[in-house]
Protein backbone atom coordinates (compact mmCIF):
# COMPACT_ATOMS: atom_id res chain seq x y z
CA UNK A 1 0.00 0.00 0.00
CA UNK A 2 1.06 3.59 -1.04
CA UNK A 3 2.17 5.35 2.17
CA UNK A 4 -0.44 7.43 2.79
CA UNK A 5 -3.37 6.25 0.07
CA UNK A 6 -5.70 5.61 2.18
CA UNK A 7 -5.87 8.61 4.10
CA UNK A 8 -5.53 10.99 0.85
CA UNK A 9 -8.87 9.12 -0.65
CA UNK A 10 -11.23 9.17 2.70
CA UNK A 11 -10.30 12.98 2.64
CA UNK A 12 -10.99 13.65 -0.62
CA UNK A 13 -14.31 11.46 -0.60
CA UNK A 14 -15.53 13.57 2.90
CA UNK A 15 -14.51 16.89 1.16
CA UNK A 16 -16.48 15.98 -1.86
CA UNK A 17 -19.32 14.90 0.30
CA UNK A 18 -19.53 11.27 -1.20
CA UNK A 19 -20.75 8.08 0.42
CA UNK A 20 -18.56 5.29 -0.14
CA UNK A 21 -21.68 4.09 -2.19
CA UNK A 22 -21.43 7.26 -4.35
CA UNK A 23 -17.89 6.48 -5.58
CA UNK A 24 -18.07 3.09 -5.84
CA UNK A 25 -20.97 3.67 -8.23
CA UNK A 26 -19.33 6.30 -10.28
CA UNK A 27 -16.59 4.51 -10.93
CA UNK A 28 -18.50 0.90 -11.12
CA UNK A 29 -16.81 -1.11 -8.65
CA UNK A 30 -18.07 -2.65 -5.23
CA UNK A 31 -18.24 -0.53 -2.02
CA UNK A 32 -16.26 -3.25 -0.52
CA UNK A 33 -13.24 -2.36 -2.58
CA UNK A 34 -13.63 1.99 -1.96
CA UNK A 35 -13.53 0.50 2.01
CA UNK A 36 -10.47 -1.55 1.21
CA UNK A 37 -8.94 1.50 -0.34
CA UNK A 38 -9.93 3.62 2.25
CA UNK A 39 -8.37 1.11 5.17
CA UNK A 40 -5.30 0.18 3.46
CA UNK A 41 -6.27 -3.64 2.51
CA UNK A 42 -6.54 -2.96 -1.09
CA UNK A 43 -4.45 -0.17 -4.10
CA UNK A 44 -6.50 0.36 -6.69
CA UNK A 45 -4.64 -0.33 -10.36
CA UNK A 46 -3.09 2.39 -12.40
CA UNK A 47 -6.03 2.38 -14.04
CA UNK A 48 -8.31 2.93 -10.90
CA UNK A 49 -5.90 6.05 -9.84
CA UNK A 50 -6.60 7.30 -12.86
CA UNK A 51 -10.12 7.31 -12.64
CA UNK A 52 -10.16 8.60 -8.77
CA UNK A 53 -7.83 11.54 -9.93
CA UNK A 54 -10.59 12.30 -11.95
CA UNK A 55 -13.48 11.91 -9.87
CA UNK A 56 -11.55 14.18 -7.05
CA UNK A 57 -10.06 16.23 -9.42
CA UNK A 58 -6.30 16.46 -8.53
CA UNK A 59 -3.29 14.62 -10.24
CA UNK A 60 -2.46 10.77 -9.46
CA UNK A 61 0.80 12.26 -7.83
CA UNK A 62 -1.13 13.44 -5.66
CA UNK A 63 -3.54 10.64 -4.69
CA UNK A 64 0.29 8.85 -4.13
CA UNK A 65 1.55 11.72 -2.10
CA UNK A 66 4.47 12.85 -4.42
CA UNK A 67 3.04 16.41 -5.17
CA UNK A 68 0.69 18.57 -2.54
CA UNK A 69 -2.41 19.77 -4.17
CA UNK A 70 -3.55 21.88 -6.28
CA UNK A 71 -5.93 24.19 -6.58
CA UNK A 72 -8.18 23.27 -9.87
CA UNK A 73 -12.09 24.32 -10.73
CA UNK A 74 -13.99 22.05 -12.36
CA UNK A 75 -15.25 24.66 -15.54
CA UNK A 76 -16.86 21.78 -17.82
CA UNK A 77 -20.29 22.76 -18.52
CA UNK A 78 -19.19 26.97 -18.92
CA UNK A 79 -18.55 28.39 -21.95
CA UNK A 80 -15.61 29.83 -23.08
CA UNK A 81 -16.22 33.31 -22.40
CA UNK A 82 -17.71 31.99 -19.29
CA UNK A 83 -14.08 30.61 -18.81
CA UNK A 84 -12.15 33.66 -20.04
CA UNK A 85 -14.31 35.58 -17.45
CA UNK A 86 -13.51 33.41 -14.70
CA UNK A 87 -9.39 33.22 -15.43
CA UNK A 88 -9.40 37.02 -15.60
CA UNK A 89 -11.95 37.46 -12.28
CA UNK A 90 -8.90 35.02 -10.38
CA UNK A 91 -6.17 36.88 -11.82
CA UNK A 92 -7.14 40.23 -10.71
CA UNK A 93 -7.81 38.95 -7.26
CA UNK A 94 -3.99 37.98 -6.95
């Protein structure tokens, strides 16, 4: 187990404000496995890394504690002047 795996994904499943349930369906896998991920009895694949990054938004490094976080917005569903808006609201609040 990835020092520190299991820890990273609880977090980032509370701050998301997902049941185990929710994940396990979005990514369409058991509970049982999220829980063994989540206790330290199970790593998910490459693959399944890939698709938690995803879900939680923030790089596999991350998820396998070689980078800290970053700070990301999920903008699907804006446009792109909706977009350009939003990158020039954040840049003038520097």
């Amino acid at each position: 187990m990835v020092n520190g795996l299991p820890e990273r994904l609880q977090q980032l499943r509370q701050k998301y404000g997902l049941s185990q349930n929710a994940v396990a369906d979005r990514l369409g896998i058991s509970t049982s496995i999220i829980s063994g991920y989540e206790v330290g009895t199970r790593t998910p694949s490459v693959e399944m890394l890939y698709k938690l990054s995803g879900l939680y938004h923030c790089s596999t490094d991350f998820l396998l504690g070689k980078s800290a976080p970053t700070n990301t917005l999920d903008v699907s569903g804006l446009t792109e002047e909706q977009v350009r808006l939003l990158e020039r609201l954040i840049e003038n609040m520097k």
